[in-house]
C-alpha atoms as a PDB file:
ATOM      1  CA  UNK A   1    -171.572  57.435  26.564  1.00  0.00           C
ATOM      2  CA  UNK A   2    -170.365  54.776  29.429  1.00  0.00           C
ATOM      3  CA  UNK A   3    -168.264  56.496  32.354  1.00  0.00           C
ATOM      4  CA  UNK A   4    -165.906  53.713  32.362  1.00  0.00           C
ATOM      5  CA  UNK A   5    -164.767  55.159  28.431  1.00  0.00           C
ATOM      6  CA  UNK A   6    -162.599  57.606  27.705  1.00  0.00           C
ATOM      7  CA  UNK A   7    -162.903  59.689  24.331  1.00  0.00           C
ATOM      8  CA  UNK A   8    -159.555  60.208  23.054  1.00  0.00           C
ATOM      9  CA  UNK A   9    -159.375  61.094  19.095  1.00  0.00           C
ATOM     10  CA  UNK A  10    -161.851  60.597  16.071  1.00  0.00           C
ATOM     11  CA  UNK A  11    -161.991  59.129  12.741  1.00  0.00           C
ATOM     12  CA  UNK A  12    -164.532  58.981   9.997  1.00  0.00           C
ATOM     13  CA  UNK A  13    -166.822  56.352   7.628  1.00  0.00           C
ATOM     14  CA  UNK A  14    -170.781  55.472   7.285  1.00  0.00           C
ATOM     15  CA  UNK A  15    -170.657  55.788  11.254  1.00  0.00           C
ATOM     16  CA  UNK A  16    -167.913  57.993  13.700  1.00  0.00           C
ATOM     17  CA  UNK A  17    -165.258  56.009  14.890  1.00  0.00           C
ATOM     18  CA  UNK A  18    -163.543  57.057  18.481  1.00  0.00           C
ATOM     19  CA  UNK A  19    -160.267  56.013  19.827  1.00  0.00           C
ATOM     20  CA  UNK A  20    -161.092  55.455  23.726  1.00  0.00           C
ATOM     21  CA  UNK A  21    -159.786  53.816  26.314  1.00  0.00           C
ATOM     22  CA  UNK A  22    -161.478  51.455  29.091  1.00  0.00           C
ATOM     23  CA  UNK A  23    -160.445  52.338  32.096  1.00  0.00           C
ATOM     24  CA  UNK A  24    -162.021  49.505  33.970  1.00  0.00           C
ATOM     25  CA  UNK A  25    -160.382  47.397  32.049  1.00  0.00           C
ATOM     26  CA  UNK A  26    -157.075  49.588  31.093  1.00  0.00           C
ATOM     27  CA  UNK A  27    -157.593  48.946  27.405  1.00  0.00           C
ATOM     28  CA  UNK A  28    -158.059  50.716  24.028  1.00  0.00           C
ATOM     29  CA  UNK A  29    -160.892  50.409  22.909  1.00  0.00           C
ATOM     30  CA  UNK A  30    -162.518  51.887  19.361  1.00  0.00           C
ATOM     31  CA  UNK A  31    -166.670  53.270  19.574  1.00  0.00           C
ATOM     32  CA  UNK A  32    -168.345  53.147  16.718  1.00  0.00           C
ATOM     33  CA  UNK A  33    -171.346  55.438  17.057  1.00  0.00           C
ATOM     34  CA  UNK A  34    -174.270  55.277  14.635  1.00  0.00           C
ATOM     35  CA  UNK A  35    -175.110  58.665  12.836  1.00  0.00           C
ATOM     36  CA  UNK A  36    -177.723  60.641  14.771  1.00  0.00           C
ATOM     37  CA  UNK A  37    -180.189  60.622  11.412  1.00  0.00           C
ATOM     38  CA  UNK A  38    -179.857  57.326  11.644  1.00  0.00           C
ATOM     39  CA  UNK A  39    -180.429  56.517  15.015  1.00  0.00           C
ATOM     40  CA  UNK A  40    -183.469  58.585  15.504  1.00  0.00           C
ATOM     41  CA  UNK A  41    -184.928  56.178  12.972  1.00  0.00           C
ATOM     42  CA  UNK A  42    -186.048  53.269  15.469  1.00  0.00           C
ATOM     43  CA  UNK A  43    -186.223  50.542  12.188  1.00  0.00           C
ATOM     44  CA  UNK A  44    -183.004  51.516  11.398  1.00  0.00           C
ATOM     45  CA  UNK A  45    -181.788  51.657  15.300  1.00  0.00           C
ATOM     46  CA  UNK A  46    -183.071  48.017  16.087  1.00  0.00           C
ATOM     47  CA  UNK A  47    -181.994  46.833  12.351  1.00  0.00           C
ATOM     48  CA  UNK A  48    -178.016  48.209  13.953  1.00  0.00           C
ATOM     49  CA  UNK A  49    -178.691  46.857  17.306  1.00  0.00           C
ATOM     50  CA  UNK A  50    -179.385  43.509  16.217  1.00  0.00           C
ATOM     51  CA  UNK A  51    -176.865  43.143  13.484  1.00  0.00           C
ATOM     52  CA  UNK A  52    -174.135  44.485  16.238  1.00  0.00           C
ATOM     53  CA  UNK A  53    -175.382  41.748  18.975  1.00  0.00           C
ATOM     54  CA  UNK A  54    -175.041  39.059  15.955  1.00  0.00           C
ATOM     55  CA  UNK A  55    -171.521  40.290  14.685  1.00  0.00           C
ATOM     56  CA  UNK A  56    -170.838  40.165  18.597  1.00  0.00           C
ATOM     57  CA  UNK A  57    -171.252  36.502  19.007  1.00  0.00           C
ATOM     58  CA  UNK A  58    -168.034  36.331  16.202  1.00  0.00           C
ATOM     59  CA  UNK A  59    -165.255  35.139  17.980  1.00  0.00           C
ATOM     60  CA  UNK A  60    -162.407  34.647  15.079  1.00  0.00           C
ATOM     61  CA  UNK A  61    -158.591  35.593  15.186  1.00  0.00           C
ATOM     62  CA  UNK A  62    -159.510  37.922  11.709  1.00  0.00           C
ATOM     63  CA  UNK A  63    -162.272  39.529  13.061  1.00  0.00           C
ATOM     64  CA  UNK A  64    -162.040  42.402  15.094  1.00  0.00           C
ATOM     65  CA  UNK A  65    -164.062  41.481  18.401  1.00  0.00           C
ATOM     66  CA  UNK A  66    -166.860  43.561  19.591  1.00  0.00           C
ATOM     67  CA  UNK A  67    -167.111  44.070  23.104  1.00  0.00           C
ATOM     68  CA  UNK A  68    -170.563  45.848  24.094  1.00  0.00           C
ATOM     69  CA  UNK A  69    -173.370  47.069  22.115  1.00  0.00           C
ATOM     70  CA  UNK A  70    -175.672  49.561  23.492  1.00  0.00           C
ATOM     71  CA  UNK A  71    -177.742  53.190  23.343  1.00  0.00           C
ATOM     72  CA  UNK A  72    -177.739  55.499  25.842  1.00  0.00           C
ATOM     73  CA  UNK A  73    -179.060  59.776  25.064  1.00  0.00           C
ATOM     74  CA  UNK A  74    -180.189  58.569  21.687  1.00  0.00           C
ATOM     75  CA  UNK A  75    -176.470  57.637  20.963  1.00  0.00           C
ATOM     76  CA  UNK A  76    -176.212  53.812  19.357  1.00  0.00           C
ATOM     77  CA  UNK A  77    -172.683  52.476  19.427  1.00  0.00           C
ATOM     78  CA  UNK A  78    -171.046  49.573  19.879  1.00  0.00           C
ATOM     79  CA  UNK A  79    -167.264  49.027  21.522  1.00  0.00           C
ATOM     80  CA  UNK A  80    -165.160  46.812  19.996  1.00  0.00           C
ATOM     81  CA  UNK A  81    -161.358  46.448  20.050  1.00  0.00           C
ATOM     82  CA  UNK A  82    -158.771  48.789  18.727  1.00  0.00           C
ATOM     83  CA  UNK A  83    -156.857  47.678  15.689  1.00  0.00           C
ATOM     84  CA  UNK A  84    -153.139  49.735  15.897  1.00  0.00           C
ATOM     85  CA  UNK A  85    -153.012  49.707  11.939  1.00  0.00           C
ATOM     86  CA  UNK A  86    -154.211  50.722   8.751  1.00  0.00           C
ATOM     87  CA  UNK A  87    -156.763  49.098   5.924  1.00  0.00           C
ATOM     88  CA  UNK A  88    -155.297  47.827   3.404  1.00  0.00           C
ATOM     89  CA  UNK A  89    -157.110  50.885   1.069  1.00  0.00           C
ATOM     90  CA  UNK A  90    -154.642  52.853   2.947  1.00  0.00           C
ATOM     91  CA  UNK A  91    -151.865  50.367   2.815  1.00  0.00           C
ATOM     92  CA  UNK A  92    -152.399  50.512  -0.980  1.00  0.00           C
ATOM     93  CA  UNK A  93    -152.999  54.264  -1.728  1.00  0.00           C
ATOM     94  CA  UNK A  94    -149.640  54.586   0.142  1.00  0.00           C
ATOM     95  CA  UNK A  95    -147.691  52.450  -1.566  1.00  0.00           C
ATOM     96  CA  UNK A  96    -149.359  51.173  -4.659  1.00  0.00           C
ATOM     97  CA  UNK A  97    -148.990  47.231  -5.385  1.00  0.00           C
ATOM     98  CA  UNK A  98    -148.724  44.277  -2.465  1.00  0.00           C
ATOM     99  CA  UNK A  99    -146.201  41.498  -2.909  1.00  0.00           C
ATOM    100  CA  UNK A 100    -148.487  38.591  -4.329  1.00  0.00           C
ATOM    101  CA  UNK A 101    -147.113  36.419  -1.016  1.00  0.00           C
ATOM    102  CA  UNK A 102    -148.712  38.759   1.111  1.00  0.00           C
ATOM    103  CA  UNK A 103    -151.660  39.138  -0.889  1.00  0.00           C
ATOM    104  CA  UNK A 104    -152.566  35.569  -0.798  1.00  0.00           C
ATOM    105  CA  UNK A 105    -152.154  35.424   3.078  1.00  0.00           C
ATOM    106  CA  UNK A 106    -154.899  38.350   3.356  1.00  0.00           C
ATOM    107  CA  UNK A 107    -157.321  36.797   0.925  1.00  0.00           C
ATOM    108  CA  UNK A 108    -156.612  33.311   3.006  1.00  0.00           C
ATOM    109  CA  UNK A 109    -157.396  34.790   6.180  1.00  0.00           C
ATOM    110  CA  UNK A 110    -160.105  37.325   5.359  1.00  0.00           C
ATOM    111  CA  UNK A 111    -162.081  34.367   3.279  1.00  0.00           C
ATOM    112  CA  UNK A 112    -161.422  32.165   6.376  1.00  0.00           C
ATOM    113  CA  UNK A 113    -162.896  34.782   8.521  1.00  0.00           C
ATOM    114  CA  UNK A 114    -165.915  34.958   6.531  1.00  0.00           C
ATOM    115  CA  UNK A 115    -166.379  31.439   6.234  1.00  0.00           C
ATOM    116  CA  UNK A 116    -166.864  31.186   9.841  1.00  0.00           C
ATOM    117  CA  UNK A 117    -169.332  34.082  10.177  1.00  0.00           C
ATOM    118  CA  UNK A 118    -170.834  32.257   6.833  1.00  0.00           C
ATOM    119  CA  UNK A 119    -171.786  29.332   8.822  1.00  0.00           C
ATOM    120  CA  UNK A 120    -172.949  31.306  11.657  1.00  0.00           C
ATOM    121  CA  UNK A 121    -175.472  33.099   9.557  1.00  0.00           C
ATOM    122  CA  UNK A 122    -173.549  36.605   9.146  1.00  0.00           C
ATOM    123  CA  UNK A 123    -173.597  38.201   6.367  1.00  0.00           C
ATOM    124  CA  UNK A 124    -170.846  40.932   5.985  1.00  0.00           C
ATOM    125  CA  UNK A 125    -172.339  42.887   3.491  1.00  0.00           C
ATOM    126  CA  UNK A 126    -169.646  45.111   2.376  1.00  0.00           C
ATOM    127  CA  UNK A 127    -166.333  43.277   2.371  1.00  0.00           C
ATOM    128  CA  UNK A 128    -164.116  45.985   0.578  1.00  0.00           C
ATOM    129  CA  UNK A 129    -160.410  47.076   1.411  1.00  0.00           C
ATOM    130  CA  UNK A 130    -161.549  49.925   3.855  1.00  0.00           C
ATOM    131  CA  UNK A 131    -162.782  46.889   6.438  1.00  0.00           C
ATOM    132  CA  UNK A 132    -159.859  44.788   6.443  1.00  0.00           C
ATOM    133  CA  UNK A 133    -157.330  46.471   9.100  1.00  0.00           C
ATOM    134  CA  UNK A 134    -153.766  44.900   8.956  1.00  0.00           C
ATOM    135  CA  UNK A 135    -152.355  44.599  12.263  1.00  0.00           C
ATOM    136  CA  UNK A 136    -148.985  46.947  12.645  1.00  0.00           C
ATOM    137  CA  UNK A 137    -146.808  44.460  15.033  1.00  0.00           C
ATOM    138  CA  UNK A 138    -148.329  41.021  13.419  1.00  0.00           C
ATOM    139  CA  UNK A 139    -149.381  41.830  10.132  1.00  0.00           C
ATOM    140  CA  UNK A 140    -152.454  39.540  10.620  1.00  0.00           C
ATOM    141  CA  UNK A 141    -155.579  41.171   8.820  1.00  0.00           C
ATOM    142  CA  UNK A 142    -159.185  41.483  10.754  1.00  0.00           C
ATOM    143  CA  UNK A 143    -162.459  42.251   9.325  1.00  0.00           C
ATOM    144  CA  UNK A 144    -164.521  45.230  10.683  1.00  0.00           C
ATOM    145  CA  UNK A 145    -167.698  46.365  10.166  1.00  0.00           C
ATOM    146  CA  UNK A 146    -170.246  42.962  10.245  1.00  0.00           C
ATOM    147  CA  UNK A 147    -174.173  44.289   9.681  1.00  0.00           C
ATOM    148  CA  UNK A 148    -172.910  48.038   9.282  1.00  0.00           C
ATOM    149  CA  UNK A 149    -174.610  47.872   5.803  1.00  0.00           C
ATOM    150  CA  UNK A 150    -177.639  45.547   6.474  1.00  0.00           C
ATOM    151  CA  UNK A 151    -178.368  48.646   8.769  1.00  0.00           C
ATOM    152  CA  UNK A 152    -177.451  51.377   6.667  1.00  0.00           C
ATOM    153  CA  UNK A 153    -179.701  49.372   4.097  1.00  0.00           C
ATOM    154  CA  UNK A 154    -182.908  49.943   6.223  1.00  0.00           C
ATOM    155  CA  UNK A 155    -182.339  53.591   5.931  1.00  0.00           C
ATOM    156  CA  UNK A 156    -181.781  53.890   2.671  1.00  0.00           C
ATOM    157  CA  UNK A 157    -185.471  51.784   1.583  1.00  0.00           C
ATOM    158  CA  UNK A 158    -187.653  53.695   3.844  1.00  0.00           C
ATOM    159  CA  UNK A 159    -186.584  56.191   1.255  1.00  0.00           C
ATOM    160  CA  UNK A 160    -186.017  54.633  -2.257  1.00  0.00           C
ATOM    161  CA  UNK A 161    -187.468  51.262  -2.430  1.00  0.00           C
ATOM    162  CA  UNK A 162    -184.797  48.495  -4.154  1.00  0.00           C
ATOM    163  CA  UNK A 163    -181.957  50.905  -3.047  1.00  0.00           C
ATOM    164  CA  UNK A 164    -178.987  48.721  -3.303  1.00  0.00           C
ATOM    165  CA  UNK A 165    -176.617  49.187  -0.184  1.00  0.00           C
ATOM    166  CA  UNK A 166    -172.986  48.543  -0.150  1.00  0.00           C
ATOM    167  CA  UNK A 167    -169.613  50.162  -1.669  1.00  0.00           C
ATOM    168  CA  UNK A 168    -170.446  50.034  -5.507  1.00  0.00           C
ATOM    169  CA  UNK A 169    -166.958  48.564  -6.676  1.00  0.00           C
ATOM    170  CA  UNK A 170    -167.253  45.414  -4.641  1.00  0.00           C
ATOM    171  CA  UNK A 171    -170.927  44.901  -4.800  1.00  0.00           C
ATOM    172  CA  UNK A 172    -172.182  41.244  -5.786  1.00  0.00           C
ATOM    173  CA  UNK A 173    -174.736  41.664  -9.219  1.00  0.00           C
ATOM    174  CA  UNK A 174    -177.230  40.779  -6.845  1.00  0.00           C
ATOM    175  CA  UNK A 175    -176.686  43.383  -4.067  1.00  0.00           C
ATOM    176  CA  UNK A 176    -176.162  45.914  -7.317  1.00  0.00           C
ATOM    177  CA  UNK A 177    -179.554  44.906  -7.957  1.00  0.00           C
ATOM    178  CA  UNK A 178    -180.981  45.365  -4.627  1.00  0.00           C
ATOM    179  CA  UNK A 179    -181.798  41.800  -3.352  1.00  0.00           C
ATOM    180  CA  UNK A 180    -182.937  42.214  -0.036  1.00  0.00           C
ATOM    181  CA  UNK A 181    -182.262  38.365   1.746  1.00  0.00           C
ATOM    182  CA  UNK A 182    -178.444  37.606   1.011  1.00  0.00           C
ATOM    183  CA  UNK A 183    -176.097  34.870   2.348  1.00  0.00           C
ATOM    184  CA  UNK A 184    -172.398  34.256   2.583  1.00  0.00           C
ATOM    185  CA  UNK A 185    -171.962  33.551  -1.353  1.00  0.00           C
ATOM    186  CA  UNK A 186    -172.737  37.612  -1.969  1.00  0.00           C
ATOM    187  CA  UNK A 187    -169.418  38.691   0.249  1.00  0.00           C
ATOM    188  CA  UNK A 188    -167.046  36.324  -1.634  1.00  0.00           C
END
């Protein structure tokens, strides 16, 4: 989308995920680009926009930075940096159980990370294993995906009014029952 980015690889989720790399900048970078069906919809397009500028404002060791937000050729995406790692779904469909030590140091940092967007007025949404990437050289988990669902969630009740919105295993009761206004206490 941006001339400065190189496209190098792809991965998948609710949006497509690209492995780039700035080369103003000389960095790797990850685009997340908001599906087409999606984007044409401009409720759902602002809804994205909006919750990408506020998850932008994050600034957090455990939360993966986002670096621009933008649309360009009806393409919404936002840049943000590149985690070298897995989620810890993937860490655990590989190899089963964590050690309880390590355990406790994700659950610290993760519920310290959304503490601080807590008090900043972000919502996560969809806290789940798939959006907590663990760091291959430092171990140190980050949080991805702030507002991906709040937008998804537009979509989904131009369509079926009380929809609920999120991954059903780690809903909150009252996402499960389709609350609309949510704060911090629904992601823990």
């Amino acid at each position: 989308a941006h001339p400065h980015l190189l496209l190098a690889g792809v991965a998948g989720g609710m949006a497509a995920v690209f492995r780039a790399l700035d080369v103003r900048l000389n960095r790797r970078v990850a685009i997340k680009v908001l599906p087409p069906e999606m984007a044409f919809n401009d409720a759902v397009r602002t809804r994205f926009l909006r919750e990408a500028q506020m998850a932008a404002q994050l600034t957090h060791r455990n939360i993966v930075p986002i670096y621009t937000v933008d649309e360009k050729d009806g393409l919404v995406f936002f840049v943000m940096a590149l985690v070298d790692g897995d989620s810890v779904a993937t860490l655990l469909a590989a190899s089963g159980r964590m050690p309880a030590a390590e355990v406790r140091v994700i659950i610290g940092d993760v519920a310290d990370a959304l503490g601080y967007a807590h008090r900043q007025g972000v919502v996560h949404r969809d806290i789940k294993p798939d959006n907590i990437l663990m760091d291959r050289v430092t171990r140190r988990p980050m949080v991805t995906d702030f507002g991906i669902a709040r937008a998804a969630a537009e979509e989904q009740r131009l369509t079926v009014a009380g929809m609920a919105v999120g991954t059903p295993a780690y809903m909150s009761p009252e996402q499960a029952m389709g609350e609309r206004e949510l704060d911090g206490r629904s992601d823990i």
